[in-house]
N, C-alpha and C. Protein backbone atom coordinates (compact mmCIF):
# COMPACT_ATOMS: atom_id res chain seq x y z
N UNK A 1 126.16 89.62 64.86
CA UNK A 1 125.91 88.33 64.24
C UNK A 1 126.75 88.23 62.98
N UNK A 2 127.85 87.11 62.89
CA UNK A 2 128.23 86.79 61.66
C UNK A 2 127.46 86.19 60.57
N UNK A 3 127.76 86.80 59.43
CA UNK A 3 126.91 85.81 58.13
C UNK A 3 127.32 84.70 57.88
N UNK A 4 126.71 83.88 57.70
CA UNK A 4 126.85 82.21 57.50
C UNK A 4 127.70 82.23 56.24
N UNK A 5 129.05 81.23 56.26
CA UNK A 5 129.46 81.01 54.86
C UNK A 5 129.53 80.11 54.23
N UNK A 6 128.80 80.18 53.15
CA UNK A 6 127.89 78.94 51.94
C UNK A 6 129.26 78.00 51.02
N UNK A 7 130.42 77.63 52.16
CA UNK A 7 131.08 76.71 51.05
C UNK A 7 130.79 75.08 51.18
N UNK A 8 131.35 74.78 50.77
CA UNK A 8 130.66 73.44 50.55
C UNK A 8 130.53 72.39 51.88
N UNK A 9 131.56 72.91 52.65
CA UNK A 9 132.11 71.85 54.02
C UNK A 9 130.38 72.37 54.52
N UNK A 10 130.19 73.75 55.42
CA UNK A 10 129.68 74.44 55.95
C UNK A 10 127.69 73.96 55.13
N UNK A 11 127.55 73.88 53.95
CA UNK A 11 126.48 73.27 53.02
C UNK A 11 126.62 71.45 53.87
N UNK A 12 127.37 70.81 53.85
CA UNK A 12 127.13 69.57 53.89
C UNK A 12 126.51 69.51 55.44
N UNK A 13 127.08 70.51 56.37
CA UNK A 13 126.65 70.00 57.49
C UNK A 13 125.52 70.72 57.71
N UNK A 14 125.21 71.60 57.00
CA UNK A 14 123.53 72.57 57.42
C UNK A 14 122.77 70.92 56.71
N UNK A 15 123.01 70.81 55.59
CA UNK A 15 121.95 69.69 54.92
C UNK A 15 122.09 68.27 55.93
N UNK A 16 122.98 68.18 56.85
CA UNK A 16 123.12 66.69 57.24
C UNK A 16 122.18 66.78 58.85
N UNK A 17 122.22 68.41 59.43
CA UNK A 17 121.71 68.70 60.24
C UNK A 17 119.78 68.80 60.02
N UNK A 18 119.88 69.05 58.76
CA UNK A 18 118.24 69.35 58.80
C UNK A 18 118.06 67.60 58.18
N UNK A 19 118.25 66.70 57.77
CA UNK A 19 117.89 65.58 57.58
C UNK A 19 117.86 64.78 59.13
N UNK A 20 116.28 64.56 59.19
CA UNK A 20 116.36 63.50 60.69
C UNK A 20 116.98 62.30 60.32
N UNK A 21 117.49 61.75 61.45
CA UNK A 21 117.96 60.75 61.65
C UNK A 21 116.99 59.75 62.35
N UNK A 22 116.79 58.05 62.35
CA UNK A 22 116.11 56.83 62.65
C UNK A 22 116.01 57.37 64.13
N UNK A 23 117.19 57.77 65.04
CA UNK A 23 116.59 58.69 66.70
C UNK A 23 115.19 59.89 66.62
N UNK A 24 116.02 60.49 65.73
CA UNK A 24 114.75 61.62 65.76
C UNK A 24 114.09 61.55 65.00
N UNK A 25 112.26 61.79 65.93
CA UNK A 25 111.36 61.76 64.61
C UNK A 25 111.43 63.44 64.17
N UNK A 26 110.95 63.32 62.77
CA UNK A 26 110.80 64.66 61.52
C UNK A 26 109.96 65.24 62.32
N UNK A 27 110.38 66.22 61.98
CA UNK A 27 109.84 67.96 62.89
C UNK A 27 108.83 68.15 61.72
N UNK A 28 107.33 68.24 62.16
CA UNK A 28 106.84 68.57 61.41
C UNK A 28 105.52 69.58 61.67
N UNK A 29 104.84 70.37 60.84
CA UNK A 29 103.90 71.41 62.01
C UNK A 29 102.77 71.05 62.81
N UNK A 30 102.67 69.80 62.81
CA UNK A 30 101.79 69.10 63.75
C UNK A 30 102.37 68.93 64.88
N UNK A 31 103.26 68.24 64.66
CA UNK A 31 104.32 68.10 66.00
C UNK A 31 104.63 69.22 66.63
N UNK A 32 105.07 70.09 65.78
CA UNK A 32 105.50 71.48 66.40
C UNK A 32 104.43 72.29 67.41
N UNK A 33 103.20 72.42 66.47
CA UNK A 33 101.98 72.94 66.94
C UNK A 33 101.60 71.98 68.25
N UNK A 34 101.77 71.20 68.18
CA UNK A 34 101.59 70.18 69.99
C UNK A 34 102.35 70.14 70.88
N UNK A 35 103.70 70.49 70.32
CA UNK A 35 104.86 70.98 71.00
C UNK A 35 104.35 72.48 71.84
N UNK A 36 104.09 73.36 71.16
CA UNK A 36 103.87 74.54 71.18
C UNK A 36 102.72 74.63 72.44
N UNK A 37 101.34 73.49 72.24
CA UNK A 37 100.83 73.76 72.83
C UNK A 37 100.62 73.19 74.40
N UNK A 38 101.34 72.18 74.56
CA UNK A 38 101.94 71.46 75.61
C UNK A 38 102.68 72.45 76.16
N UNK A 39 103.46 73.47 76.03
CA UNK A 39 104.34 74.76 76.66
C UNK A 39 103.38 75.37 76.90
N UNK A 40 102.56 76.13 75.89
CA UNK A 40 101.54 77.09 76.06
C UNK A 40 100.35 76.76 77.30
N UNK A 41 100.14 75.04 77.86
CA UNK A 41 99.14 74.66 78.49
C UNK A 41 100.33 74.86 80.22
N UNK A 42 101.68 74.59 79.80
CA UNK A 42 102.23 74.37 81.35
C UNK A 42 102.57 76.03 81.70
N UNK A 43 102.56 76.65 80.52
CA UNK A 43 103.01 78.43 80.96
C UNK A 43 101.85 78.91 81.83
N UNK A 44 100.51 78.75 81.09
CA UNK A 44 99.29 79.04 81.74
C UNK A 44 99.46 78.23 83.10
N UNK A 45 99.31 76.67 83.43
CA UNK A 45 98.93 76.40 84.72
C UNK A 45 100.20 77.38 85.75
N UNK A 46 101.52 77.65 85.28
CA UNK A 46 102.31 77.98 85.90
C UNK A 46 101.78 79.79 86.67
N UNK A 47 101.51 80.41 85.57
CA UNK A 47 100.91 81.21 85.69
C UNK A 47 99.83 81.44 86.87
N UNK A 48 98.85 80.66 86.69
CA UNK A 48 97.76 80.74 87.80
C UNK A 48 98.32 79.64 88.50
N UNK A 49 98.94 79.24 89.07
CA UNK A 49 99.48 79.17 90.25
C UNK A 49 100.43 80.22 90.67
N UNK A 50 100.89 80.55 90.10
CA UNK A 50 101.67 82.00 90.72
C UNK A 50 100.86 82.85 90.87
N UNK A 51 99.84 83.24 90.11
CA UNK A 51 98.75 84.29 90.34
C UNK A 51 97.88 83.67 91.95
N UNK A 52 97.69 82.48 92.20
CA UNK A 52 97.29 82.15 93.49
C UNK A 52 98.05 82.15 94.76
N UNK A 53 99.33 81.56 94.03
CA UNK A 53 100.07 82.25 95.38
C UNK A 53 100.54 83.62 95.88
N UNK A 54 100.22 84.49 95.20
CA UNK A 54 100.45 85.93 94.92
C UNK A 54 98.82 86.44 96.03
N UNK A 55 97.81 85.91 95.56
CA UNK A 55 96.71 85.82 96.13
C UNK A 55 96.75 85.62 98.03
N UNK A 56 97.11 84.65 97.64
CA UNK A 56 97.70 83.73 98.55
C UNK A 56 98.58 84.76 100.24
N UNK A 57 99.82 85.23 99.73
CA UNK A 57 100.49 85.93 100.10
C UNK A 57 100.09 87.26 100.80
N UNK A 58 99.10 88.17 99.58
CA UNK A 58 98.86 89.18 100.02
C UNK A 58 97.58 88.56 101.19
N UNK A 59 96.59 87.79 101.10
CA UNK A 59 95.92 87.55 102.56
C UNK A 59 96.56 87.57 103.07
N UNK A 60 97.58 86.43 103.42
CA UNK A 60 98.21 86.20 104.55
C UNK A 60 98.72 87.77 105.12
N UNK A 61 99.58 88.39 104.21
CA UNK A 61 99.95 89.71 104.72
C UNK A 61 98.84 90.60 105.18
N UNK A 62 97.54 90.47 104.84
CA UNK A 62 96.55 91.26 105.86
C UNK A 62 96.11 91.07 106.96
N UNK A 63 95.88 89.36 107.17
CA UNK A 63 95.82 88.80 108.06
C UNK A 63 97.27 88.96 109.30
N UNK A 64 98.33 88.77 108.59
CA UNK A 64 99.49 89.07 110.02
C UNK A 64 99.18 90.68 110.22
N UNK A 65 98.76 91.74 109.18
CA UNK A 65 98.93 93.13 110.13
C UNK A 65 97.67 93.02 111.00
N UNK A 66 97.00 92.79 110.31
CA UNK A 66 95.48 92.63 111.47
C UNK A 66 95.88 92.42 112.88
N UNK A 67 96.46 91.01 112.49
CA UNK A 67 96.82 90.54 114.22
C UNK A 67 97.86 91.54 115.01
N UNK A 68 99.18 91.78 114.13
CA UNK A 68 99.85 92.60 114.76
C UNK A 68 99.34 94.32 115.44
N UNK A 69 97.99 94.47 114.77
CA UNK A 69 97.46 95.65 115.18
C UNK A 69 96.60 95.50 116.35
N UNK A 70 96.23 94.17 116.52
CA UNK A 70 95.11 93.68 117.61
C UNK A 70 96.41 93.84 118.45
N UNK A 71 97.19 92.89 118.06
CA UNK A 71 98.01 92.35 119.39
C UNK A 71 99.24 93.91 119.74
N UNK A 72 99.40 94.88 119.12
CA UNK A 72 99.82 95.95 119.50
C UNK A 72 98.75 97.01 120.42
N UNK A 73 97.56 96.96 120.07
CA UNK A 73 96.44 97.70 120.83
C UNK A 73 96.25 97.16 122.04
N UNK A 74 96.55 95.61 122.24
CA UNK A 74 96.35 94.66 123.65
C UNK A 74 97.38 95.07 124.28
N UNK A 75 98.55 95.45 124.03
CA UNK A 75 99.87 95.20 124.54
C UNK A 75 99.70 97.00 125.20
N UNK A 76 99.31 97.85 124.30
CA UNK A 76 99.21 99.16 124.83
C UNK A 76 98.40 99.47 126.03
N UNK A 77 97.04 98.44 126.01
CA UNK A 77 95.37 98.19 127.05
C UNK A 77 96.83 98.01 128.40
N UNK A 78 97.58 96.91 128.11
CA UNK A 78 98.05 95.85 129.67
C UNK A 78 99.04 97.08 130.10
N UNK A 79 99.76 98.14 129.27
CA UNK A 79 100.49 98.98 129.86
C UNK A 79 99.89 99.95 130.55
N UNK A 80 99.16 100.36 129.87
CA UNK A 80 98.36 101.62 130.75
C UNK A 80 97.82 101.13 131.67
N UNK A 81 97.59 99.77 132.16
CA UNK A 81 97.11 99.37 133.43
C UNK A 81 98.15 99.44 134.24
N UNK A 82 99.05 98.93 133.72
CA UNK A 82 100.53 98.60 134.80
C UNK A 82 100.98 99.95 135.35
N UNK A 83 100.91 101.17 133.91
CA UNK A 83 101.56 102.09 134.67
C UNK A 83 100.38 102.54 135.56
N UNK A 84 98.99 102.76 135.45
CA UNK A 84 98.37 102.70 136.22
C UNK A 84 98.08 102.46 138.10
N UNK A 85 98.20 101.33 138.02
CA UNK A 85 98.98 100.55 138.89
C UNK A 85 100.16 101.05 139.84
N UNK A 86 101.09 101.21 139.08
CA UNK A 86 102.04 101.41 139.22
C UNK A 86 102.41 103.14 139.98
N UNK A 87 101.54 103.93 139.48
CA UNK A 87 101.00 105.21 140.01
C UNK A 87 100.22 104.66 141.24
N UNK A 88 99.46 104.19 141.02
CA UNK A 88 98.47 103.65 142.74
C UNK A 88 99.45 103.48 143.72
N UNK A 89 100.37 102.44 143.82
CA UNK A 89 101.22 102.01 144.26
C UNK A 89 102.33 102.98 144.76
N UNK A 90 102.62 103.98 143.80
CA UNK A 90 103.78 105.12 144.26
C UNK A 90 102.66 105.96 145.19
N UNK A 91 101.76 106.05 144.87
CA UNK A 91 101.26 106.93 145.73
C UNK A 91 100.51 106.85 147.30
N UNK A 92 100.49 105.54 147.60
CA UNK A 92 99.94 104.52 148.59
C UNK A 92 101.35 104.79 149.60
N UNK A 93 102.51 104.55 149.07
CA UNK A 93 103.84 104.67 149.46
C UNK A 93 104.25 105.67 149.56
N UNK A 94 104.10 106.38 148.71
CA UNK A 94 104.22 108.28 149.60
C UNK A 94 102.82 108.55 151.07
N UNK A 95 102.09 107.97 150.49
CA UNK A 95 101.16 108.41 151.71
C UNK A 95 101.96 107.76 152.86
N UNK A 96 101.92 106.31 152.79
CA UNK A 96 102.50 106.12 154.19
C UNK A 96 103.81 106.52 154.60
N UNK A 97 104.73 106.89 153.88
CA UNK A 97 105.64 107.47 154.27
C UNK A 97 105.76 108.76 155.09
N UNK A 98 104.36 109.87 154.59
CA UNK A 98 104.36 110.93 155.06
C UNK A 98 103.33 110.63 155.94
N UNK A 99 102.50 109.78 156.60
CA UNK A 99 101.99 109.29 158.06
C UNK A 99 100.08 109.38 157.65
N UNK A 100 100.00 109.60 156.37
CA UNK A 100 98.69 109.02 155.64
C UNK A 100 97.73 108.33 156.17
N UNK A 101 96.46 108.54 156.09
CA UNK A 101 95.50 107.55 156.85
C UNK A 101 95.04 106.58 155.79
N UNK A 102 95.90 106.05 155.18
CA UNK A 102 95.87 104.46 154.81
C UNK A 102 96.17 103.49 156.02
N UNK A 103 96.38 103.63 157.13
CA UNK A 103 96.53 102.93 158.12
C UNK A 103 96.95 101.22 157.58
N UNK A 104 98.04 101.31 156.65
CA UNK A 104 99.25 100.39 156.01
C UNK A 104 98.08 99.40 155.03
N UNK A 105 97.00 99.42 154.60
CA UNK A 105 96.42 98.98 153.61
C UNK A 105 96.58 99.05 152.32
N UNK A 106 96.71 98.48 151.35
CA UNK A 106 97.13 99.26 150.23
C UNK A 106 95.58 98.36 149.33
């Protein structure tokens, strides 16, 4: 950070800068303090809404593993039937191949 230098050009425009002008109203600690707390009221709502959607999020993320654990345990139930199945079937077909008294029923 450079130090500010106090000659006269550099003086006229710090003093012309802190004098409001008929646009701007005077900064004053009322204003400021309502300023302050108008930020301080939108930081908070911002806040708990992010804290809800954060909320928010992690359900949802228990809710999709849930399902993905249902719907992975279903998906495992329909295989072991198939291969199941699928053993019945090889073995129905070896019987009749080797002259089996399935008499072609399966």
């Amino acid at each position: 950070m450079q130090p500010v230098r106090q000659n006269s050009n550099n003086s006229q425009l710090q003093s012309q800068s802190i004098v409001p002008d008929a646009a701007q109203p005077a900064l004053t600690i009322e204003s400021t303090t309502e300023k302050l707390h108008k930020v301080r009221q939108r930081l908070t709502g911002l806040s708990e809404r992010s804290l809800a959607l954060d909320l928010s999020v992690e359900s949802l993320r228990r809710q999709l593993t849930a399902q993905a654990h249902r719907d992975g345990k279903y998906a495992l139930e329909q295989l072991t039937k198939l291969r199941k199945l699928r053993d019945a079937v090889t073995y129905l077909k070896d019987e009749q191949a080797l002259g089996g008294g399935t008499s072609g029923r399966i």
